[in-house]
PDB file of N, CA and C in Angstrom:
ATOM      1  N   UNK A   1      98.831  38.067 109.765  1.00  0.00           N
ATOM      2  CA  UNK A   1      99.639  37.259 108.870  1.00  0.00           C
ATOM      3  C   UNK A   1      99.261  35.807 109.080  1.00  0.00           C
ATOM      4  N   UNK A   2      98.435  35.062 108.274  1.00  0.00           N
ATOM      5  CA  UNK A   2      97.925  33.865 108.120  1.00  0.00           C
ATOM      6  C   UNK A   2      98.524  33.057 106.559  1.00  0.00           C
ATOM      7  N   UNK A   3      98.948  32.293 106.740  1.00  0.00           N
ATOM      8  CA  UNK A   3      99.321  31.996 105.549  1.00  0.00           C
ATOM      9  C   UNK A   3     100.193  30.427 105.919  1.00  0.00           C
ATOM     10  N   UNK A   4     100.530  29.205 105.247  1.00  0.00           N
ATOM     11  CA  UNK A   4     101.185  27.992 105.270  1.00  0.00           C
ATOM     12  C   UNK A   4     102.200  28.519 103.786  1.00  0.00           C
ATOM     13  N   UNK A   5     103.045  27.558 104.379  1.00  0.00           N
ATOM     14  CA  UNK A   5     104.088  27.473 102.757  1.00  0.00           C
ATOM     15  C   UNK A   5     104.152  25.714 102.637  1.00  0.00           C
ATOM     16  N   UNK A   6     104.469  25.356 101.209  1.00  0.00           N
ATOM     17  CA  UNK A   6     104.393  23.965 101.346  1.00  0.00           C
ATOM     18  C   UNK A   6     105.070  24.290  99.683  1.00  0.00           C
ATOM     19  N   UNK A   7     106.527  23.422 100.264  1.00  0.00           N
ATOM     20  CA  UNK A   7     107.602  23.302  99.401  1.00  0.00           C
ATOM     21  C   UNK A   7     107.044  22.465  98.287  1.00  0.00           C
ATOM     22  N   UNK A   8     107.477  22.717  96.531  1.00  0.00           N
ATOM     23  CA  UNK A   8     106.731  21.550  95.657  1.00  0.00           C
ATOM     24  C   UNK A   8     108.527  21.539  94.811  1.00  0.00           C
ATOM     25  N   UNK A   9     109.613  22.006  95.090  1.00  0.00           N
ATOM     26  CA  UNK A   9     110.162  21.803  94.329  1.00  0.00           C
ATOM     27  C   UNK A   9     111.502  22.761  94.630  1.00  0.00           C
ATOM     28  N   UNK A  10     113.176  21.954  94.564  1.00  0.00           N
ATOM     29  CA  UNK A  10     113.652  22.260  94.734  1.00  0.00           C
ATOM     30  C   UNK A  10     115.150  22.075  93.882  1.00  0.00           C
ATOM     31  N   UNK A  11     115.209  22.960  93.060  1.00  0.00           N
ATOM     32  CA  UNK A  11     116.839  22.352  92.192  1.00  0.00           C
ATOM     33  C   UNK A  11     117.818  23.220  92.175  1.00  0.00           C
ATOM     34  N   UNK A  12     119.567  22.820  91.824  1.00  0.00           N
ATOM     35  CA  UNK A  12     120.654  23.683  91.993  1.00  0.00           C
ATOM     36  C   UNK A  12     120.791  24.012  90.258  1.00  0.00           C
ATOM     37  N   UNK A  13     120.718  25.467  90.383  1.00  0.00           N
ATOM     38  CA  UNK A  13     121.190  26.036  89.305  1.00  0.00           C
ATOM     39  C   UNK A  13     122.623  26.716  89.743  1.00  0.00           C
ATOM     40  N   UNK A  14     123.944  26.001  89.213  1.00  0.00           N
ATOM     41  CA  UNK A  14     124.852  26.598  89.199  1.00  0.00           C
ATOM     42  C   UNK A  14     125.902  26.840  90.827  1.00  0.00           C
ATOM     43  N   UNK A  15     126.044  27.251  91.905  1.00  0.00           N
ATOM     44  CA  UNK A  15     126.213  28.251  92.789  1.00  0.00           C
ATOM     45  C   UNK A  15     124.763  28.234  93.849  1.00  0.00           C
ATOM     46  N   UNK A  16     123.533  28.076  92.745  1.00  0.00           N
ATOM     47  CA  UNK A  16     122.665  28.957  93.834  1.00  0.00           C
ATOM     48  C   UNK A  16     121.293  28.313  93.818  1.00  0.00           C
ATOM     49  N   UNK A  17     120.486  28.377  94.206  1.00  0.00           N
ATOM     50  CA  UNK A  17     119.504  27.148  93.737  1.00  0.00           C
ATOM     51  C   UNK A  17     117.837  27.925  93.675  1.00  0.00           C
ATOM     52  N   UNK A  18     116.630  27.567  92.988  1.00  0.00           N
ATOM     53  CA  UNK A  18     115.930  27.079  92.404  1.00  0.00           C
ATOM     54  C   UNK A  18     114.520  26.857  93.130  1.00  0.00           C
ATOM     55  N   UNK A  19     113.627  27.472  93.776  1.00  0.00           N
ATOM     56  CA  UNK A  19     112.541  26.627  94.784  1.00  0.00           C
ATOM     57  C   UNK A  19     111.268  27.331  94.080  1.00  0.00           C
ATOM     58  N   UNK A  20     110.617  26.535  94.072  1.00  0.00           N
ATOM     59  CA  UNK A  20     109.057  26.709  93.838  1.00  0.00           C
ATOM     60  C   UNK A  20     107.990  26.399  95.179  1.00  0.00           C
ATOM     61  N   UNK A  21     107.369  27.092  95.739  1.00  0.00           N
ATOM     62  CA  UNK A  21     106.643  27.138  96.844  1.00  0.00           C
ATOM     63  C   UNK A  21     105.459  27.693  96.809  1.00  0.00           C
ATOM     64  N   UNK A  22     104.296  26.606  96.901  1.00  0.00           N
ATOM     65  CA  UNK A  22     103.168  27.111  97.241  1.00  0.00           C
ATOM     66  C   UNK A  22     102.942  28.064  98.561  1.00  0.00           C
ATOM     67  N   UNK A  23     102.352  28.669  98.620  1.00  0.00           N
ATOM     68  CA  UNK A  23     101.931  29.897  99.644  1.00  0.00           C
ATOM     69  C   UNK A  23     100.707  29.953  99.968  1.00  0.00           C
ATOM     70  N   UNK A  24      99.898  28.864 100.919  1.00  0.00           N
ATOM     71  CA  UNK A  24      98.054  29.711 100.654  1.00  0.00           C
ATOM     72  C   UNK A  24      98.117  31.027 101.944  1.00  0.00           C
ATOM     73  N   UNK A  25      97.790  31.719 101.438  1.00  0.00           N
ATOM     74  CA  UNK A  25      97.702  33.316 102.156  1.00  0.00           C
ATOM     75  C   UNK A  25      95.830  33.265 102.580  1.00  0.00           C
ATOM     76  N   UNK A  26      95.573  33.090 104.186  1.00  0.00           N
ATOM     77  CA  UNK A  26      94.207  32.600 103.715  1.00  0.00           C
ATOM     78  C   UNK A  26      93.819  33.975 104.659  1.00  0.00           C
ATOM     79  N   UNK A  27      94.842  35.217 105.089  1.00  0.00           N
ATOM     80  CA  UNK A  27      93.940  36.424 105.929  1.00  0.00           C
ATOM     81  C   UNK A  27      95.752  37.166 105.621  1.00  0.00           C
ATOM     82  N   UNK A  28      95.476  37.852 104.558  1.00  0.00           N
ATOM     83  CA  UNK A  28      96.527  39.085 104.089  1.00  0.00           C
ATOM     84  C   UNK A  28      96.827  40.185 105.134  1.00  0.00           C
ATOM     85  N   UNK A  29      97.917  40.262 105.255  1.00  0.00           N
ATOM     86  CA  UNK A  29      98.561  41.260 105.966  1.00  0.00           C
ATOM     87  C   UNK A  29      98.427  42.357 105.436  1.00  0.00           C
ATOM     88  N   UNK A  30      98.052  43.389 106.204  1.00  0.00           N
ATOM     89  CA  UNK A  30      98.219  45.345 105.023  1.00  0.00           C
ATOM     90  C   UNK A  30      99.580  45.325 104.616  1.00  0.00           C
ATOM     91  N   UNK A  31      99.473  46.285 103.288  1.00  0.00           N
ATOM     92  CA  UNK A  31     101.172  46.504 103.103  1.00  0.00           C
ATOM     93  C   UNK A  31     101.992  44.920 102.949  1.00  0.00           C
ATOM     94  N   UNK A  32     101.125  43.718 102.665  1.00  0.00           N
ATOM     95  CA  UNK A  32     102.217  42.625 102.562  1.00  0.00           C
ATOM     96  C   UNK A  32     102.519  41.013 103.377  1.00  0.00           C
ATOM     97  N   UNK A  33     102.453  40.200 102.577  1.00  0.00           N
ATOM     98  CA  UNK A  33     102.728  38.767 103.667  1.00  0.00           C
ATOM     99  C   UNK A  33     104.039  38.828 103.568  1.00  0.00           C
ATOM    100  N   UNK A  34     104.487  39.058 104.647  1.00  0.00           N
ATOM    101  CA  UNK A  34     106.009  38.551 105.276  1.00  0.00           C
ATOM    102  C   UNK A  34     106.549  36.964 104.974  1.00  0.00           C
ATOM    103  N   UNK A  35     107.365  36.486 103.652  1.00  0.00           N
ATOM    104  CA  UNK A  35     108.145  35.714 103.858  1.00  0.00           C
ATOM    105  C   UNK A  35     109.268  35.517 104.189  1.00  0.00           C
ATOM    106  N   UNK A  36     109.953  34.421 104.711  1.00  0.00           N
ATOM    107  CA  UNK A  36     110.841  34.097 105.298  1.00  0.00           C
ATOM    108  C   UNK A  36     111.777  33.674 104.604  1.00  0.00           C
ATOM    109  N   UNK A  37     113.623  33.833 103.992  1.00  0.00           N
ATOM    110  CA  UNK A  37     113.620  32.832 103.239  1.00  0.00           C
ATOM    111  C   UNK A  37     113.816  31.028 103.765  1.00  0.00           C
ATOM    112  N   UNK A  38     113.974  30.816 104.897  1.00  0.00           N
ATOM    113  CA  UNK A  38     113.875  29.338 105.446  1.00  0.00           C
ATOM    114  C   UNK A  38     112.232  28.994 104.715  1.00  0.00           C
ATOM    115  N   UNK A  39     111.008  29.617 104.704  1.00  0.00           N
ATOM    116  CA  UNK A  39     110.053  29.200 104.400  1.00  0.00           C
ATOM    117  C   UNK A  39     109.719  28.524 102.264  1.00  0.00           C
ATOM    118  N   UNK A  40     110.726  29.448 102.141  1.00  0.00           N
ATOM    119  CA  UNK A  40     111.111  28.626 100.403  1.00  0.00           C
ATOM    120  C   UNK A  40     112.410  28.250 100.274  1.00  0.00           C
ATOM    121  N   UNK A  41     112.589  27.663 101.629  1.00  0.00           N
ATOM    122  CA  UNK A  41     113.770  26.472 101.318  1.00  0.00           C
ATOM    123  C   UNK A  41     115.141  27.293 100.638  1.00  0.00           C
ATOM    124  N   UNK A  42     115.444  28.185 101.387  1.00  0.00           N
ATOM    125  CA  UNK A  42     116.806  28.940 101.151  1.00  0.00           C
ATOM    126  C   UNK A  42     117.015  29.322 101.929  1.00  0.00           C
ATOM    127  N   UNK A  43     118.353  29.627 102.078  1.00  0.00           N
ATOM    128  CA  UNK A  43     119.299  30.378 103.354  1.00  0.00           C
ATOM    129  C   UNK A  43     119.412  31.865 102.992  1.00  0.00           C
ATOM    130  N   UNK A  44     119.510  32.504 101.985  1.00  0.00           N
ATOM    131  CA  UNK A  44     119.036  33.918 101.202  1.00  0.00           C
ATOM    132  C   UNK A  44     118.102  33.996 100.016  1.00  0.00           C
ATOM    133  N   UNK A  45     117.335  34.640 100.138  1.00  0.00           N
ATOM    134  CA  UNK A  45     116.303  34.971  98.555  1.00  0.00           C
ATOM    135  C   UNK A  45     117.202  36.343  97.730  1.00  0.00           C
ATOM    136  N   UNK A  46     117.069  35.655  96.670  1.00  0.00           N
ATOM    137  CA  UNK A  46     118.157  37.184  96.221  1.00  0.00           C
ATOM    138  C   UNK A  46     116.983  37.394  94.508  1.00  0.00           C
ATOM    139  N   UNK A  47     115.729  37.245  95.047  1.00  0.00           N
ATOM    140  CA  UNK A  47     114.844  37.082  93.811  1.00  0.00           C
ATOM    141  C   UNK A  47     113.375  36.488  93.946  1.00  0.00           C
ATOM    142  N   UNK A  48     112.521  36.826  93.894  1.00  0.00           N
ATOM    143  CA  UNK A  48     111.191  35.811  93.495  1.00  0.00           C
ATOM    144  C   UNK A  48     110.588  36.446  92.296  1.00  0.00           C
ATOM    145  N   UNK A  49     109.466  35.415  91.964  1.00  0.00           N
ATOM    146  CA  UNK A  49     108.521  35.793  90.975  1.00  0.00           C
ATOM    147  C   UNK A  49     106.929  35.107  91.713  1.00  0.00           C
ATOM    148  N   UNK A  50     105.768  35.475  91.901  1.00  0.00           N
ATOM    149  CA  UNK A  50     104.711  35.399  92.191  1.00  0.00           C
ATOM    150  C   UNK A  50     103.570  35.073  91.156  1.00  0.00           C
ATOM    151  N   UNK A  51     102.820  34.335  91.713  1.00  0.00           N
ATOM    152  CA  UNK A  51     101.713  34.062  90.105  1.00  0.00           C
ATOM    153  C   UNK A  51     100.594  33.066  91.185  1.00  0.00           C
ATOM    154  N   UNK A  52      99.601  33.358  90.436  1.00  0.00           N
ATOM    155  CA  UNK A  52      98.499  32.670  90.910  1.00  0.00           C
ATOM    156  C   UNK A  52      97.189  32.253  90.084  1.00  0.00           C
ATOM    157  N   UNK A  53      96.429  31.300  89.730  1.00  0.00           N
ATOM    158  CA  UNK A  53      95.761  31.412  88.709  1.00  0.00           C
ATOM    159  C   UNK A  53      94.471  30.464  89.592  1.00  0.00           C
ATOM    160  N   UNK A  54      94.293  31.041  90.933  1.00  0.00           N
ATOM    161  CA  UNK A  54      93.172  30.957  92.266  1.00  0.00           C
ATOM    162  C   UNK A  54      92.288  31.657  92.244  1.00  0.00           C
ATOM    163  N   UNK A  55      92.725  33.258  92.119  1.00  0.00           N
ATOM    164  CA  UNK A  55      91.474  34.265  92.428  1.00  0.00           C
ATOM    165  C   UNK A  55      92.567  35.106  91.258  1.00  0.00           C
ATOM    166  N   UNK A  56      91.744  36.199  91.151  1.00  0.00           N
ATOM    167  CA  UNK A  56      91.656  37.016  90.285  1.00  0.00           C
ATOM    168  C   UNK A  56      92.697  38.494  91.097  1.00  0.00           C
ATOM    169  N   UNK A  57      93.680  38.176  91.431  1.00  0.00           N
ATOM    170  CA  UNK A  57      94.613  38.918  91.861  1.00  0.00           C
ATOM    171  C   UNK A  57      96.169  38.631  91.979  1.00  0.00           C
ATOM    172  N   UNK A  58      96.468  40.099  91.796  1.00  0.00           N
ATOM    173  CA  UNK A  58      97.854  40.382  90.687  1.00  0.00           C
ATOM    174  C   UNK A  58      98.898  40.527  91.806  1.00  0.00           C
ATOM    175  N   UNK A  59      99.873  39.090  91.874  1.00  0.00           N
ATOM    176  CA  UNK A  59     100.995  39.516  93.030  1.00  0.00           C
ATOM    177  C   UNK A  59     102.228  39.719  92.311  1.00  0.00           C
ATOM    178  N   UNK A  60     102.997  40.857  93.389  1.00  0.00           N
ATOM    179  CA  UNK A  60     104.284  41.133  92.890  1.00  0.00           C
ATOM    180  C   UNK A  60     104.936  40.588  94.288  1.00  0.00           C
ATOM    181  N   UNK A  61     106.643  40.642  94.324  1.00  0.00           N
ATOM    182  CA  UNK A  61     107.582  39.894  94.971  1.00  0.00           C
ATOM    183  C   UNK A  61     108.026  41.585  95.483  1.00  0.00           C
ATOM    184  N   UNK A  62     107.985  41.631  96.585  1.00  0.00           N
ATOM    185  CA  UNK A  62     108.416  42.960  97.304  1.00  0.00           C
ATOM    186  C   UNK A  62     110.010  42.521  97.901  1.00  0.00           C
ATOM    187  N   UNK A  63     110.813  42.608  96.955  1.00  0.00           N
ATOM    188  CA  UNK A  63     112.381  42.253  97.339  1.00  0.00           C
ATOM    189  C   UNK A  63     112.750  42.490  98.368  1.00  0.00           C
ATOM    190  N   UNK A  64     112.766  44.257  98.837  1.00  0.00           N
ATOM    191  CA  UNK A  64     113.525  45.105  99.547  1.00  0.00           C
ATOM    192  C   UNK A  64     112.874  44.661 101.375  1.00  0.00           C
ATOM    193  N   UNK A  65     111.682  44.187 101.208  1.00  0.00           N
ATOM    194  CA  UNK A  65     110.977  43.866 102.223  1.00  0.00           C
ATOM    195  C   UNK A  65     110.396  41.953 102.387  1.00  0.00           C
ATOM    196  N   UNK A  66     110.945  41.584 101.768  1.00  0.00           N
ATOM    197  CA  UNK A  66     110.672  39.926 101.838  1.00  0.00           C
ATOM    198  C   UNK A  66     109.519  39.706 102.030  1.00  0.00           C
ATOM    199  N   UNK A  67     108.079  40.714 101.197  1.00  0.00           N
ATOM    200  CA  UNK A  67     106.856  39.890 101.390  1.00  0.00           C
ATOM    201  C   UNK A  67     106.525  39.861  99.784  1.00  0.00           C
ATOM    202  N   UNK A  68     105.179  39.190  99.528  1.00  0.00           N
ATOM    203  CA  UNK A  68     104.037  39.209  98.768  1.00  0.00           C
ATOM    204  C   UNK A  68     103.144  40.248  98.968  1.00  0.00           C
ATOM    205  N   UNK A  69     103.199  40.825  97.729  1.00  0.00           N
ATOM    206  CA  UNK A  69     102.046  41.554  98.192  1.00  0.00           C
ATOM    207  C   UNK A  69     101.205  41.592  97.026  1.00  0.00           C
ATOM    208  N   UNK A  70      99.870  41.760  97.028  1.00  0.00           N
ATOM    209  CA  UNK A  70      98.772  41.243  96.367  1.00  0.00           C
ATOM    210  C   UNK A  70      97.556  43.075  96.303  1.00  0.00           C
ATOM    211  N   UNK A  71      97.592  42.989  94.622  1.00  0.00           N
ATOM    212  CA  UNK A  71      96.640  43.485  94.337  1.00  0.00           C
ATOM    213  C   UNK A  71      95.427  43.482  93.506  1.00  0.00           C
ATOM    214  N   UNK A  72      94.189  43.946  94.149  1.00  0.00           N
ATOM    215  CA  UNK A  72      93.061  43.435  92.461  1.00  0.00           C
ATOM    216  C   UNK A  72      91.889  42.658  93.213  1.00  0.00           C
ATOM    217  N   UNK A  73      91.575  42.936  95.151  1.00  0.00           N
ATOM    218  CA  UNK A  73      90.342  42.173  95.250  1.00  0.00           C
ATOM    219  C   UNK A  73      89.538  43.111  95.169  1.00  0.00           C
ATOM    220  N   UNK A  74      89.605  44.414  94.690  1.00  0.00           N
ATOM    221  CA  UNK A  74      88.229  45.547  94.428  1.00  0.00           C
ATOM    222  C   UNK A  74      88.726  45.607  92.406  1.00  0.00           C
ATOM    223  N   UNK A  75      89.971  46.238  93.211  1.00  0.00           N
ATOM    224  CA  UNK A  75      90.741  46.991  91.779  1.00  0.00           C
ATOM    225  C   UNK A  75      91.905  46.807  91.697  1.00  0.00           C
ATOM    226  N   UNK A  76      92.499  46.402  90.634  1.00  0.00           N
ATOM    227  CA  UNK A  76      93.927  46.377  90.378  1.00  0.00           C
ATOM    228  C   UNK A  76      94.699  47.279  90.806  1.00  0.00           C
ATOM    229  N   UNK A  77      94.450  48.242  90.543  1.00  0.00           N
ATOM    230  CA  UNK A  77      95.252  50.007  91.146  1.00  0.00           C
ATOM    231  C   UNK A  77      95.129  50.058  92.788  1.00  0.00           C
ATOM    232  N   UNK A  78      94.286  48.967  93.236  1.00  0.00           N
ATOM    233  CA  UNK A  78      94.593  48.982  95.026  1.00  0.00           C
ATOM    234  C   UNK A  78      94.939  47.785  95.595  1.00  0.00           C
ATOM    235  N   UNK A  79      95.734  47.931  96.697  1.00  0.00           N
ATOM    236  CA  UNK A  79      96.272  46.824  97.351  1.00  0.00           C
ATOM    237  C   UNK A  79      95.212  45.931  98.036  1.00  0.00           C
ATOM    238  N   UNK A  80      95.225  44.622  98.496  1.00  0.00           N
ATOM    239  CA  UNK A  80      94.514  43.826  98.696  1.00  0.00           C
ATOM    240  C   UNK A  80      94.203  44.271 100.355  1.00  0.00           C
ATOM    241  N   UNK A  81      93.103  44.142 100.893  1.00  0.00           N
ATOM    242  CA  UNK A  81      93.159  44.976 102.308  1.00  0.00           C
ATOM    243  C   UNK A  81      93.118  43.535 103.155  1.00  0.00           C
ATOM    244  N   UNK A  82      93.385  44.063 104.441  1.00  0.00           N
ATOM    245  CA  UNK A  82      93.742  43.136 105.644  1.00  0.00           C
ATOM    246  C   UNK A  82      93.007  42.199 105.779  1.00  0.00           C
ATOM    247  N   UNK A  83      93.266  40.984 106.175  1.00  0.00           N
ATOM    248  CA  UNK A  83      92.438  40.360 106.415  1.00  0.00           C
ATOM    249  C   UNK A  83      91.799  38.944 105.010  1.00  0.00           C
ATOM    250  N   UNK A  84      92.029  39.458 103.630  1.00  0.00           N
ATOM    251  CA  UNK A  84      91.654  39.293 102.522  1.00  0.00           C
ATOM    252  C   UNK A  84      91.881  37.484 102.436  1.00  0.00           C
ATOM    253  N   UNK A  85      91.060  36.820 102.389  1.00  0.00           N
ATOM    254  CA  UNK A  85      92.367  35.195 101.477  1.00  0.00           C
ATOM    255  C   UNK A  85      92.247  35.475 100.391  1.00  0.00           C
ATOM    256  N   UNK A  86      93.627  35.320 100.092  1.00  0.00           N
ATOM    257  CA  UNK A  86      94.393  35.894  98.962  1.00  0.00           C
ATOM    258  C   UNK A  86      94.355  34.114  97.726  1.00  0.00           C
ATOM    259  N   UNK A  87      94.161  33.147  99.164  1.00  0.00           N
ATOM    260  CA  UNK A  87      94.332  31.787  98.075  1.00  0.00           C
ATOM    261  C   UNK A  87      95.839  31.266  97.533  1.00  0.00           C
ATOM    262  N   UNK A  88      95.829  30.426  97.007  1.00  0.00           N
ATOM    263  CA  UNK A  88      97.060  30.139  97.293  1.00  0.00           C
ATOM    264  C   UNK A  88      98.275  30.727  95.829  1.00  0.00           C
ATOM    265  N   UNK A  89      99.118  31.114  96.253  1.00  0.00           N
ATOM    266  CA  UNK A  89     100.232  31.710  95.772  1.00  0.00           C
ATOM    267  C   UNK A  89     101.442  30.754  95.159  1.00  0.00           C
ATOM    268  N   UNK A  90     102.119  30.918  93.923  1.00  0.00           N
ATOM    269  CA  UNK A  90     102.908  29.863  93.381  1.00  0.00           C
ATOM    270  C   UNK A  90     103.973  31.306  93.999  1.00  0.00           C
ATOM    271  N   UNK A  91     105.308  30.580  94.702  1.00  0.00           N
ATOM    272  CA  UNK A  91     106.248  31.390  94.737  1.00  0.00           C
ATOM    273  C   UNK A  91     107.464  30.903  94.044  1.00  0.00           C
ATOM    274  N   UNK A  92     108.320  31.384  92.717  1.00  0.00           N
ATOM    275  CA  UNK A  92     109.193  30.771  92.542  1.00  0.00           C
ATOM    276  C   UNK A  92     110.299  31.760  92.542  1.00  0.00           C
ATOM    277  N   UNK A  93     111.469  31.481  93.873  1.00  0.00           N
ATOM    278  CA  UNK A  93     112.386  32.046  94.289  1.00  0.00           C
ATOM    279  C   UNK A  93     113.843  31.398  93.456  1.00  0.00           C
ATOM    280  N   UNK A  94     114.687  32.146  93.847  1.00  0.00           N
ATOM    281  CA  UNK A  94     116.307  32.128  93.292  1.00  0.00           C
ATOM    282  C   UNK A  94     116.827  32.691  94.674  1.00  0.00           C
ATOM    283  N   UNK A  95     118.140  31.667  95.126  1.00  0.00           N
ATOM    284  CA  UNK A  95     118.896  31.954  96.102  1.00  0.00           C
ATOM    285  C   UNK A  95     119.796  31.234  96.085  1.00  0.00           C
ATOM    286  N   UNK A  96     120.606  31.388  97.731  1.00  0.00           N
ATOM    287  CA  UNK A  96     121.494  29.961  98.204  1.00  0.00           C
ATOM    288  C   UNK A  96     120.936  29.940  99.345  1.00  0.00           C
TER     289      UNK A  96
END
């Protein structure tokens, strides 16, 4: 698990608030990069969305397990294998 987070943005919607966080993932974890929610600037994540327009791979927001996980450096239909830089990751979370 190699990876920096570097906060670009933070606002209150309502109750609950709002963070956008870069992620460079530069040596992928199997099965997933472990985020934190202190690392996108919340006290709970109750949500993300993932996007990247770095490399040519497709991340989803693994809720139930608080990582990133990244597929599409062979084939889309397989997960990104260990070790991989994944490059950097836009994370935009919902929490408090």
């Amino acid at each position: 698990m190699t990876h920096t987070a570097t906060k670009v943005m933070r606002a209150k919607l309502g109750g609950a608030f709002m963070t956008i966080t870069d992620v460079d993932i530069t040596s992928y974890t199997a099965s997933g990069e472990a985020i934190t929610a202190g690392e996108l600037g919340l006290a709970k994540i109750l949500d993300a969305k993932c996007d990247s327009n770095e490399k040519l791979i497709s991340f989803w927001w693994d809720r139930t397990n608080s990582k990133i996980r990244a597929f599409g450096d062979t084939t889309l239909a397989t997960e990104s294998t260990a070790t991989t830089d994944c490059g950097k990751v836009r994370v935009l979370a919902f929490g408090y």
